[in-house]
PDB file of N, CA and C in Angstrom:
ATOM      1  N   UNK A   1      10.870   1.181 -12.813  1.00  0.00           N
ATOM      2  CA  UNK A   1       9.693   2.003 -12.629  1.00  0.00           C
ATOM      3  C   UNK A   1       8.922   1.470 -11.424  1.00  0.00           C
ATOM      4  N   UNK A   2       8.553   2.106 -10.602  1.00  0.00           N
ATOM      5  CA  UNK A   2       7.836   2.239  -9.331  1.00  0.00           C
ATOM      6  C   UNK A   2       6.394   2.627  -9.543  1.00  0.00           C
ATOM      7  N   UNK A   3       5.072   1.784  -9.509  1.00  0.00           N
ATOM      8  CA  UNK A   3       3.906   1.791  -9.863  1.00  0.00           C
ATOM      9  C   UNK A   3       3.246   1.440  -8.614  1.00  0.00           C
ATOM     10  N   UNK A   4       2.570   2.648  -7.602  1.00  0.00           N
ATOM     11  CA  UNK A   4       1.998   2.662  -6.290  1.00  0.00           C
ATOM     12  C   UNK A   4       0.594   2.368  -6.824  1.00  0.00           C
ATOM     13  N   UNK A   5      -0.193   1.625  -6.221  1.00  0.00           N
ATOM     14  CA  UNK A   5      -1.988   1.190  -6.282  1.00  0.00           C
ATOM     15  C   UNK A   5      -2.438   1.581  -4.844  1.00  0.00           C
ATOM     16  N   UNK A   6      -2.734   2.599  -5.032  1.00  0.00           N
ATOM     17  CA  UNK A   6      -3.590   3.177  -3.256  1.00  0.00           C
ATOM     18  C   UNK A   6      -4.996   2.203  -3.616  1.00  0.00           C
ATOM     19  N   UNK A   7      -5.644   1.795  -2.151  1.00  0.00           N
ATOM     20  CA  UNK A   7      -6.773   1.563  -2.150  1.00  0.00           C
ATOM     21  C   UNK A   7      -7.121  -0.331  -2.891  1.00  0.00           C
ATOM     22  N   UNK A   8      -5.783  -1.171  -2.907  1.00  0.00           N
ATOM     23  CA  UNK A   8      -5.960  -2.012  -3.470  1.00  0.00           C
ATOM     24  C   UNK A   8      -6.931  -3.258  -3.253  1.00  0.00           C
ATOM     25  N   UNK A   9      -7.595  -3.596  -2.336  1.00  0.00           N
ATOM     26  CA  UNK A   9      -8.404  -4.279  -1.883  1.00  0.00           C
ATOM     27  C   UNK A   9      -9.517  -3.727  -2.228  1.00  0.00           C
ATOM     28  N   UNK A  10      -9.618  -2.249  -2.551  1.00  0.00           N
ATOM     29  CA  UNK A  10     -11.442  -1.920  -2.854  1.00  0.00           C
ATOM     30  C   UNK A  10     -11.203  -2.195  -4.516  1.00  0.00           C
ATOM     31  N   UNK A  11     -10.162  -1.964  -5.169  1.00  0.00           N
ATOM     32  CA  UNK A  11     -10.079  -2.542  -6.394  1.00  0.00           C
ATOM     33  C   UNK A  11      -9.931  -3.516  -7.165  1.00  0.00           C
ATOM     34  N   UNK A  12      -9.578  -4.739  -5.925  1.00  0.00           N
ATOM     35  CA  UNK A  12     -10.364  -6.194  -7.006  1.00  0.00           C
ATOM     36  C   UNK A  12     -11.342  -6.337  -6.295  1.00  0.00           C
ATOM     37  N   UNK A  13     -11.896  -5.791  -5.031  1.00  0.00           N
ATOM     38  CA  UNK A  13     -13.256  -6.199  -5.232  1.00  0.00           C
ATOM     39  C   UNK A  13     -14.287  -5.608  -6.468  1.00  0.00           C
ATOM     40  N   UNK A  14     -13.488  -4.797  -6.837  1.00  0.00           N
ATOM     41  CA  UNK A  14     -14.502  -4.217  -8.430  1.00  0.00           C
ATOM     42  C   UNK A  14     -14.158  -5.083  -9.572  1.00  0.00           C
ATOM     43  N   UNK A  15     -13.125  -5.313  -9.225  1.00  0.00           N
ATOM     44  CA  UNK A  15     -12.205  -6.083 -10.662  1.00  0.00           C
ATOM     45  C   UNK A  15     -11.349  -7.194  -9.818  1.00  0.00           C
ATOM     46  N   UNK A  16     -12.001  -8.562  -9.534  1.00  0.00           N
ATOM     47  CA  UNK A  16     -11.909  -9.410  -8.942  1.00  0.00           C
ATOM     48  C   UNK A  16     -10.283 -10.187  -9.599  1.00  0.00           C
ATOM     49  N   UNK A  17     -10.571 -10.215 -11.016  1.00  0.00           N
ATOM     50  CA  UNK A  17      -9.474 -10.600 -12.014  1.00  0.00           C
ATOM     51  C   UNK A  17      -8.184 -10.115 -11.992  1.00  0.00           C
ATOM     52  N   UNK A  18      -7.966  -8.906 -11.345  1.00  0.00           N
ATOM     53  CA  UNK A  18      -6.681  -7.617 -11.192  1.00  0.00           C
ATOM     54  C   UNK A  18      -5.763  -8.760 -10.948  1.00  0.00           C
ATOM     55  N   UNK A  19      -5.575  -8.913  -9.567  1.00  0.00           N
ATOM     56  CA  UNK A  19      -4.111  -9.458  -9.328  1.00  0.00           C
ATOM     57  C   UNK A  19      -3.510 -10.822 -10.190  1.00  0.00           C
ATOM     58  N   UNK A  20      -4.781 -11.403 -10.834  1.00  0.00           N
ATOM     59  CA  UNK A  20      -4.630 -12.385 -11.864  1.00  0.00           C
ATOM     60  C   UNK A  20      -3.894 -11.649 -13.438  1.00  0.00           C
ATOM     61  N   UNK A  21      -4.420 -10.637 -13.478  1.00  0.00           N
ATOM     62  CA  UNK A  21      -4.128  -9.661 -14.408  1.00  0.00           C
ATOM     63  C   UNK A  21      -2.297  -9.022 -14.355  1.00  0.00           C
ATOM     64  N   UNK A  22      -1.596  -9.346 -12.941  1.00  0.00           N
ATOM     65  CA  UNK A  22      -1.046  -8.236 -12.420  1.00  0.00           C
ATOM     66  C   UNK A  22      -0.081  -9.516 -12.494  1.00  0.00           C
ATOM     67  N   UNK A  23      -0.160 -10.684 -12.459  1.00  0.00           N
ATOM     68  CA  UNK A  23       0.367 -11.648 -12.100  1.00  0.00           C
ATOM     69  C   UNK A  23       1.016 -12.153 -13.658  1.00  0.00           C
ATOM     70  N   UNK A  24       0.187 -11.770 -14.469  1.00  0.00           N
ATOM     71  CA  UNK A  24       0.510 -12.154 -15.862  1.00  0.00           C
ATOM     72  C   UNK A  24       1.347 -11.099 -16.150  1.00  0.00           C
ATOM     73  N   UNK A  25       1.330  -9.776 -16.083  1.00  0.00           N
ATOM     74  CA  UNK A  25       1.853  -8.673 -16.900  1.00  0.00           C
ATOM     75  C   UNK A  25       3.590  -8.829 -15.828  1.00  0.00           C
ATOM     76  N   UNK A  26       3.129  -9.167 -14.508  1.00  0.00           N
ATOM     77  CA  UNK A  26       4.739  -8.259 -14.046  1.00  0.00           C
ATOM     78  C   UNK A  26       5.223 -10.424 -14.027  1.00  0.00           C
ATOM     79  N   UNK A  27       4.623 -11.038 -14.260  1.00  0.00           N
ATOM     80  CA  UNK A  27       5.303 -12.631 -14.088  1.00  0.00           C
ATOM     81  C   UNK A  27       6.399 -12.587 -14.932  1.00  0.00           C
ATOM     82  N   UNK A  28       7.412 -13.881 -14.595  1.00  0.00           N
ATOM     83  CA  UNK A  28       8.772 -14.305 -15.611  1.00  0.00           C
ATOM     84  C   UNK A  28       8.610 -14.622 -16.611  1.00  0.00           C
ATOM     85  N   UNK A  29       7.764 -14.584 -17.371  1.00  0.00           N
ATOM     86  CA  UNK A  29       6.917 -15.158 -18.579  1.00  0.00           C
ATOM     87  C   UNK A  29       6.381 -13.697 -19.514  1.00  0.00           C
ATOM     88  N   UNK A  30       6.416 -12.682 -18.616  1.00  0.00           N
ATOM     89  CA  UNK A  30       6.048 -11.183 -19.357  1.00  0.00           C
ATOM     90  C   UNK A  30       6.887 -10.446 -20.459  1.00  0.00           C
ATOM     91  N   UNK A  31       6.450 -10.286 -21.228  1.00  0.00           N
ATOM     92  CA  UNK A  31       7.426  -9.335 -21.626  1.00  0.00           C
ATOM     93  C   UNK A  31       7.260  -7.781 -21.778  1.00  0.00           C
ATOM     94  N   UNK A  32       8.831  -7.293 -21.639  1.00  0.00           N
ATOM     95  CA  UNK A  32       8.871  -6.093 -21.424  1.00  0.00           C
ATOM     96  C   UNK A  32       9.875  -5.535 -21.379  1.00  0.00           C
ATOM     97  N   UNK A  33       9.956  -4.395 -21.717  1.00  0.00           N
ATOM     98  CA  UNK A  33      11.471  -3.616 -22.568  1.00  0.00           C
ATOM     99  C   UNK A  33      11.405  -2.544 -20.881  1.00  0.00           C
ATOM    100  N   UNK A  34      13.180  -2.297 -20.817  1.00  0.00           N
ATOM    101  CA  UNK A  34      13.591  -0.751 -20.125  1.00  0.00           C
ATOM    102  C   UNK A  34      13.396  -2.001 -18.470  1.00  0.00           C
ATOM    103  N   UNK A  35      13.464  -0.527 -17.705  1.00  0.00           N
ATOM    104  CA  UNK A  35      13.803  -1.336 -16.470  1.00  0.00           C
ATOM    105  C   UNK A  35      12.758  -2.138 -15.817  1.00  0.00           C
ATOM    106  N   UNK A  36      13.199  -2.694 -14.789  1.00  0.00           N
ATOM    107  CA  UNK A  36      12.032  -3.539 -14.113  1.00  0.00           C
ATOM    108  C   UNK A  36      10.868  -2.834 -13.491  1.00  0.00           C
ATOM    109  N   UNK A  37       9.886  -3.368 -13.023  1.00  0.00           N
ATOM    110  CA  UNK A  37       8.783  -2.842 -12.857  1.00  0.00           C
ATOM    111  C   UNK A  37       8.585  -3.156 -11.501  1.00  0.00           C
ATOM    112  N   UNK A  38       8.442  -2.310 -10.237  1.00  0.00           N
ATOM    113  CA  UNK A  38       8.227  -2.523  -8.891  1.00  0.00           C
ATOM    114  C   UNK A  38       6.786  -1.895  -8.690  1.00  0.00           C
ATOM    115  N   UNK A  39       5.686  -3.262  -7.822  1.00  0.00           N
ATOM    116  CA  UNK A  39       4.310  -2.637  -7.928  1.00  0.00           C
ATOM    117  C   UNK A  39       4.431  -2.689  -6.154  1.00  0.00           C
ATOM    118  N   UNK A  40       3.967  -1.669  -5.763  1.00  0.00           N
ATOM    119  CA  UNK A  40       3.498  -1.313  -4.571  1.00  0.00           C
ATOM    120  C   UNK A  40       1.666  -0.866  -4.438  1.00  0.00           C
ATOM    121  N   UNK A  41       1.081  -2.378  -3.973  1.00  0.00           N
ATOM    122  CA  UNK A  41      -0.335  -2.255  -3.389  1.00  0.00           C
ATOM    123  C   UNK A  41      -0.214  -1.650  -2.437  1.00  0.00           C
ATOM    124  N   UNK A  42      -1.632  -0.657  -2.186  1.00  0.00           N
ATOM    125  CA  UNK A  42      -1.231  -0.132  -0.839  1.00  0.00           C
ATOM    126  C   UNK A  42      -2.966  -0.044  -0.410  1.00  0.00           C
ATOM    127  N   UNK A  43      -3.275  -0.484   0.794  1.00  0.00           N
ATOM    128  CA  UNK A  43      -4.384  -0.447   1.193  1.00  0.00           C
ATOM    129  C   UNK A  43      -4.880  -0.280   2.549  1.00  0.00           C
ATOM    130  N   UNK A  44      -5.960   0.001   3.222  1.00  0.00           N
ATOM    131  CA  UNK A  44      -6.343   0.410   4.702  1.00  0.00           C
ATOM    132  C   UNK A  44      -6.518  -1.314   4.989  1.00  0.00           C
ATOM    133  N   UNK A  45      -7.348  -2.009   4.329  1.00  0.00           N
ATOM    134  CA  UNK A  45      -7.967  -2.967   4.777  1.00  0.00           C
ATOM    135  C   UNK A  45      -7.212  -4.116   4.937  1.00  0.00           C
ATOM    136  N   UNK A  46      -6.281  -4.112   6.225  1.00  0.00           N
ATOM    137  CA  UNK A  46      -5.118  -5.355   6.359  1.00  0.00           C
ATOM    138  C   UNK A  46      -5.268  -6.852   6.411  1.00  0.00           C
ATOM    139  N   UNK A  47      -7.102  -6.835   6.439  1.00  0.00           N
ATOM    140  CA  UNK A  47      -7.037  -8.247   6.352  1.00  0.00           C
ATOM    141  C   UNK A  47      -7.098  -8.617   4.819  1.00  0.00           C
ATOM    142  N   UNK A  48      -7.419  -7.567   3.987  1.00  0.00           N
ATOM    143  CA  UNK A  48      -7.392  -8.307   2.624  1.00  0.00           C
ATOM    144  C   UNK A  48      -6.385  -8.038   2.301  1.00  0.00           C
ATOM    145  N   UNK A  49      -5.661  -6.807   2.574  1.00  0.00           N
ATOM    146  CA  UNK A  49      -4.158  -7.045   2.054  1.00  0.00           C
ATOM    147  C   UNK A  49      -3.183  -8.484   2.502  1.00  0.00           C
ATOM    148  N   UNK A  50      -3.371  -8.882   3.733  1.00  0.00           N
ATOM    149  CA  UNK A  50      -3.092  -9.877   4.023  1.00  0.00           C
ATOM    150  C   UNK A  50      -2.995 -10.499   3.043  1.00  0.00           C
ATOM    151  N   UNK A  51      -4.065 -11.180   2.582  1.00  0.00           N
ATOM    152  CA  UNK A  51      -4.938 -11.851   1.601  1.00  0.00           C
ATOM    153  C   UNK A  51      -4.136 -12.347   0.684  1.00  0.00           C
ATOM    154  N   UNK A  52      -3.859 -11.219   0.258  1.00  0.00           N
ATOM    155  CA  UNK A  52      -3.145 -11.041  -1.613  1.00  0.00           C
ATOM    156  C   UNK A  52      -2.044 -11.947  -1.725  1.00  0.00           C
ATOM    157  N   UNK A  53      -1.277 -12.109  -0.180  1.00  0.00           N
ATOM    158  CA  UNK A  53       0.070 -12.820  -0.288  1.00  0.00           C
ATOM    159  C   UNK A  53      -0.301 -14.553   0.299  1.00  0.00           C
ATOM    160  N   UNK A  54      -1.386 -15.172   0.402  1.00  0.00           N
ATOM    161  CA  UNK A  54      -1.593 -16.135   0.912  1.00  0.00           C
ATOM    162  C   UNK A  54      -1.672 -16.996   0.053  1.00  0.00           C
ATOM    163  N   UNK A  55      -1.850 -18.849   0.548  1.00  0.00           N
ATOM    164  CA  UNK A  55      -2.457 -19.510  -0.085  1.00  0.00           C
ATOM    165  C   UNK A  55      -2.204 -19.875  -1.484  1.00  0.00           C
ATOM    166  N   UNK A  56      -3.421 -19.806  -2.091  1.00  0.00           N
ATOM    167  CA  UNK A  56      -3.403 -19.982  -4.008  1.00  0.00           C
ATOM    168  C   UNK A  56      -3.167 -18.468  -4.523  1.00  0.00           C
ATOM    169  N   UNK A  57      -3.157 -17.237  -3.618  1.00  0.00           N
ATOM    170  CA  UNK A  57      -3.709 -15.679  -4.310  1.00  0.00           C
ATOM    171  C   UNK A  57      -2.609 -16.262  -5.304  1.00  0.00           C
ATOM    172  N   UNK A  58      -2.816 -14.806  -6.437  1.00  0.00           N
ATOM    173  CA  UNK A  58      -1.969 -14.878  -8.158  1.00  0.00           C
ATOM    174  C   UNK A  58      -0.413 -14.596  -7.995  1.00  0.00           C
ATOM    175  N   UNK A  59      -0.818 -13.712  -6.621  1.00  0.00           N
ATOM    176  CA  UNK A  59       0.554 -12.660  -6.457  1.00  0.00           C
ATOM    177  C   UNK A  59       1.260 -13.302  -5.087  1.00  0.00           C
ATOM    178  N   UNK A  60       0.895 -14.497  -4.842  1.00  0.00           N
ATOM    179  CA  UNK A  60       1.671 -15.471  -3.074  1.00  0.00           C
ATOM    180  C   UNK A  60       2.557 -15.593  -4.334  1.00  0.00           C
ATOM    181  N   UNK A  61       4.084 -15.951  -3.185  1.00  0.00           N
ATOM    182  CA  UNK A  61       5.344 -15.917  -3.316  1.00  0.00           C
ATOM    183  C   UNK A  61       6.053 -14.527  -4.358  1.00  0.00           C
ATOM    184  N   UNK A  62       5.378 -13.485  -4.451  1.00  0.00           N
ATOM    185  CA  UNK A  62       6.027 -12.434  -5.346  1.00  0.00           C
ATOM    186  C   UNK A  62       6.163 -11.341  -4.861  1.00  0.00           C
ATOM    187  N   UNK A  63       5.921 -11.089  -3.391  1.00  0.00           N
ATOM    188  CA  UNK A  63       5.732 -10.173  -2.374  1.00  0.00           C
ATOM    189  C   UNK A  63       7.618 -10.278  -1.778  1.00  0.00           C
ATOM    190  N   UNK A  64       8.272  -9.044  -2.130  1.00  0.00           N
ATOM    191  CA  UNK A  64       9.676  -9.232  -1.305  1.00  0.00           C
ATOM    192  C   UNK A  64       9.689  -8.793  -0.168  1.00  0.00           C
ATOM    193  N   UNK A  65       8.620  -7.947   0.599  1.00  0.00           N
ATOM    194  CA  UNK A  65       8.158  -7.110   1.542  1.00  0.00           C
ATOM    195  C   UNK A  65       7.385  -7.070   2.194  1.00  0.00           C
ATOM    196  N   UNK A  66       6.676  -6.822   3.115  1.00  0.00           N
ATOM    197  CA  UNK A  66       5.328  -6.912   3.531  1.00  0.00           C
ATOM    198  C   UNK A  66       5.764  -5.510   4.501  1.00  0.00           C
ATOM    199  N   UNK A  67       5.042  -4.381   4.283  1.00  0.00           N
ATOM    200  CA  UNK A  67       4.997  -3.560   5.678  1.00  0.00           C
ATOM    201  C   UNK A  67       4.360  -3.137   5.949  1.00  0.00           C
ATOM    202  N   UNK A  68       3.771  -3.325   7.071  1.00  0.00           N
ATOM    203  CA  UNK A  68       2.633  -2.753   7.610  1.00  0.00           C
ATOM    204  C   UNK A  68       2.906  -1.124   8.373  1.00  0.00           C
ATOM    205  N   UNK A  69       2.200   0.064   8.285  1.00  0.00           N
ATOM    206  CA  UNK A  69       2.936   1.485   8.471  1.00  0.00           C
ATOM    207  C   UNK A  69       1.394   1.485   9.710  1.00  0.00           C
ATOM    208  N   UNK A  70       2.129   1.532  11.051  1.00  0.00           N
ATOM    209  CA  UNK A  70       1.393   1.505  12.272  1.00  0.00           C
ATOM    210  C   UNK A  70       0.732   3.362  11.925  1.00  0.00           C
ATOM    211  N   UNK A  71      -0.531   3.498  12.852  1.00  0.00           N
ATOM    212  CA  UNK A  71      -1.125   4.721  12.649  1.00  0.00           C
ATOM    213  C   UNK A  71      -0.357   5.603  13.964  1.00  0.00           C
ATOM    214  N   UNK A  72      -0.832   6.758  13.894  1.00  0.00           N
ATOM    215  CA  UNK A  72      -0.128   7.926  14.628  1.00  0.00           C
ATOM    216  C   UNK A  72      -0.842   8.422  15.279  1.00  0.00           C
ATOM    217  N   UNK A  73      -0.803   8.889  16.345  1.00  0.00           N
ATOM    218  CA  UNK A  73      -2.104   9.887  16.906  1.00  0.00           C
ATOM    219  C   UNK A  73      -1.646  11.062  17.265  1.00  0.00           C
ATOM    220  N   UNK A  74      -2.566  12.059  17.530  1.00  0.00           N
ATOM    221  CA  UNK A  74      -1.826  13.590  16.811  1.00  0.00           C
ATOM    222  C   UNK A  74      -0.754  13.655  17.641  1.00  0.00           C
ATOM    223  N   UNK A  75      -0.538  13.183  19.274  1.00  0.00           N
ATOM    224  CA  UNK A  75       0.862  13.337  19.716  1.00  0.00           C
ATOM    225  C   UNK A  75       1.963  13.338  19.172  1.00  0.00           C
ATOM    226  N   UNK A  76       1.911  12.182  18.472  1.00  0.00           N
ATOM    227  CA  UNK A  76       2.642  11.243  17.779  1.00  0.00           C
ATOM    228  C   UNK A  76       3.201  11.870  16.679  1.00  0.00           C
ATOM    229  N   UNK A  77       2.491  12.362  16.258  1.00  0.00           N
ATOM    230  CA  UNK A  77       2.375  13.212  14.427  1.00  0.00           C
ATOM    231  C   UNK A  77       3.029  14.421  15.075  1.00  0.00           C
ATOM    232  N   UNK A  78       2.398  15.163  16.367  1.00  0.00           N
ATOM    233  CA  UNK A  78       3.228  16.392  16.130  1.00  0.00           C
ATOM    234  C   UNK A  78       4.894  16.237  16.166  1.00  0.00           C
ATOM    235  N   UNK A  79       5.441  15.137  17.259  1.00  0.00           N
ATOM    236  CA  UNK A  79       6.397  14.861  17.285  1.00  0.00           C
ATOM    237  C   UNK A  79       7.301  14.374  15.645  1.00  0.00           C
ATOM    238  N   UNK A  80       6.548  13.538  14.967  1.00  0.00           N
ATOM    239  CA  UNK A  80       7.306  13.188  13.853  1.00  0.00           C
ATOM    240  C   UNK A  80       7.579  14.471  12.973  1.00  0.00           C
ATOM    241  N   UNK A  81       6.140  16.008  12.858  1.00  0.00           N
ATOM    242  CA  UNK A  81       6.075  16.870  11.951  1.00  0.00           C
ATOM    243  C   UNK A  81       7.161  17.962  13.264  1.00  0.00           C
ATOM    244  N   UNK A  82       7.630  17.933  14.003  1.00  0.00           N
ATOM    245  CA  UNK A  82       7.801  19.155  15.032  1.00  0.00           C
ATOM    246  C   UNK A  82       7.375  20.177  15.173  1.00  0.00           C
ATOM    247  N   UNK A  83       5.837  19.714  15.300  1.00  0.00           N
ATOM    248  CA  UNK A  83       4.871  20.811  15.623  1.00  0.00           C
ATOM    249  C   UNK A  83       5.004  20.772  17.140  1.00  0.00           C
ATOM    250  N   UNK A  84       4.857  22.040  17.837  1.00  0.00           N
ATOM    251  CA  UNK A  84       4.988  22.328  19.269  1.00  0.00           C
ATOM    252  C   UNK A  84       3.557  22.465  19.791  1.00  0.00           C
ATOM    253  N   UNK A  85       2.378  23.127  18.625  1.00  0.00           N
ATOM    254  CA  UNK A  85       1.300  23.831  18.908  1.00  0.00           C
ATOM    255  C   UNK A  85       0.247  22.780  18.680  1.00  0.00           C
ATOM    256  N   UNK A  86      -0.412  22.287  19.808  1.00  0.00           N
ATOM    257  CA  UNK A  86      -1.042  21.114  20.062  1.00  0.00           C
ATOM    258  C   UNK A  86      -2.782  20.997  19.097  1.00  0.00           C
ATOM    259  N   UNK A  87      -3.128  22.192  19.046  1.00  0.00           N
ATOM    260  CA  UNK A  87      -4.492  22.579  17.654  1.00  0.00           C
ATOM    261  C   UNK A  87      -3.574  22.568  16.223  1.00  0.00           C
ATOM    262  N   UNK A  88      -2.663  23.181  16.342  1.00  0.00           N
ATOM    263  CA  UNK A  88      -2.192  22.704  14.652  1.00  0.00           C
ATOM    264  C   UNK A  88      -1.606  21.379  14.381  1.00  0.00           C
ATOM    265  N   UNK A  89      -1.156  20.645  15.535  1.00  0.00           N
ATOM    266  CA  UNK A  89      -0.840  18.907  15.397  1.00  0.00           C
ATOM    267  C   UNK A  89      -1.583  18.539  14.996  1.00  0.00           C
ATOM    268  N   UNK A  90      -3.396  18.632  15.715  1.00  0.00           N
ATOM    269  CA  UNK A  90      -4.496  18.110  15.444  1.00  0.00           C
ATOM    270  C   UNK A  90      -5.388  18.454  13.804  1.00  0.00           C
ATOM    271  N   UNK A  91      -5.111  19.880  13.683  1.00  0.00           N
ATOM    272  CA  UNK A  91      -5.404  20.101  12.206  1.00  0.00           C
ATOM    273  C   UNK A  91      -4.544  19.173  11.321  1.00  0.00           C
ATOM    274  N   UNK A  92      -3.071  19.071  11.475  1.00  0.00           N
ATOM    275  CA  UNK A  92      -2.171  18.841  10.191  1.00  0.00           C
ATOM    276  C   UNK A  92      -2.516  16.961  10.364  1.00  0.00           C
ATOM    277  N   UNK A  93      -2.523  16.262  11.623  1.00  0.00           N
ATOM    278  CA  UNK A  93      -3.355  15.083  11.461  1.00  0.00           C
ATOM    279  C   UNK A  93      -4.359  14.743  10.531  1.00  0.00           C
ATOM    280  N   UNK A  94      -5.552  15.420  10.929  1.00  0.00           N
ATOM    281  CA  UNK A  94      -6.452  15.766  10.268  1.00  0.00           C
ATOM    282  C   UNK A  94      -6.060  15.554   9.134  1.00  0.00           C
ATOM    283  N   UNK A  95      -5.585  16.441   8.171  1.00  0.00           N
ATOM    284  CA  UNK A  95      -5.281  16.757   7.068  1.00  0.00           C
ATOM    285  C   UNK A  95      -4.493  15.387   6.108  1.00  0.00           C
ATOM    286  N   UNK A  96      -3.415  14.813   6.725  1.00  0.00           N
ATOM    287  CA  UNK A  96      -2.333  14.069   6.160  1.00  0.00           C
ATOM    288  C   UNK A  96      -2.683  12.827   6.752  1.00  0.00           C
ATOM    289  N   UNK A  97      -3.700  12.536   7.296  1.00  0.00           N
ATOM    290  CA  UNK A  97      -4.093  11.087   8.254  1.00  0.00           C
ATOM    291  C   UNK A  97      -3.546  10.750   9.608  1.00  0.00           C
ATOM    292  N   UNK A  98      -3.167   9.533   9.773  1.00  0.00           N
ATOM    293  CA  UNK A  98      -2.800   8.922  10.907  1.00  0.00           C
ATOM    294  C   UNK A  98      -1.493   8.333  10.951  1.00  0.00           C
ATOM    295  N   UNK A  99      -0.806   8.204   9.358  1.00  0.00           N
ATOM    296  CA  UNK A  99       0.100   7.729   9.175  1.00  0.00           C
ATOM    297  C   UNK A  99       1.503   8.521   8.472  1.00  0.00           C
ATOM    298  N   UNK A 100       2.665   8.870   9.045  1.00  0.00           N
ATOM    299  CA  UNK A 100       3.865   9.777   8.932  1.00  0.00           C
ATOM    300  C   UNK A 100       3.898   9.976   7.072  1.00  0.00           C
ATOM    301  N   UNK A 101       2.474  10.415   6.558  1.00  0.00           N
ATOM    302  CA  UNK A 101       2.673  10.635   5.079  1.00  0.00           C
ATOM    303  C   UNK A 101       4.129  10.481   4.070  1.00  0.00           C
TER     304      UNK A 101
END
């Protein structure tokens, strides 16, 4: 099972305890029936995502990945969406962000 967390840095700053929390439930010590459990944090703020994998954090050394998804600018986007029409690149940007949704 594949469990995405958008926005993860604004959510232990509410709930400081989370990745301590996150560290216990998905750790070698957890238990738990059916398949494995893959957590994907996902957040804007790269220096605290940084963060999460450093040092003492709960969740350093449990990270198999790290990727950072560079932003797009509507050029960019129309090319990835093959939009030709340079106001609807800029709307569908708009719309889906900066990054190849």
């Amino acid at each position: 099972m594949t469990v995405v967390i958008d926005e993860f840095p604004f959510l232990t700053k509410a709930s400081p305890e989370l990745p301590s929390l996150l560290q216990r439930a998905l750790g070698p010590n957890a238990r738990r029936g059916g398949a494995p459990i893959r957590l994907l944090p996902y957040g804007s703020a790269l220096s605290l995502m940084g963060n999460l994998l450093t040092g003492t954090a709960p969740l350093r050394g449990r990270a198999s990945l790290e990727l950072v998804v560079p932003t797009l600018d509507y050029r960019l986007a129309a090319r990835f969406w093959d939009i030709d029409d340079p106001t609807l690149a800029l709307l569908v940007n708009s719309v889906v962000g900066e990054t190849p949704a």
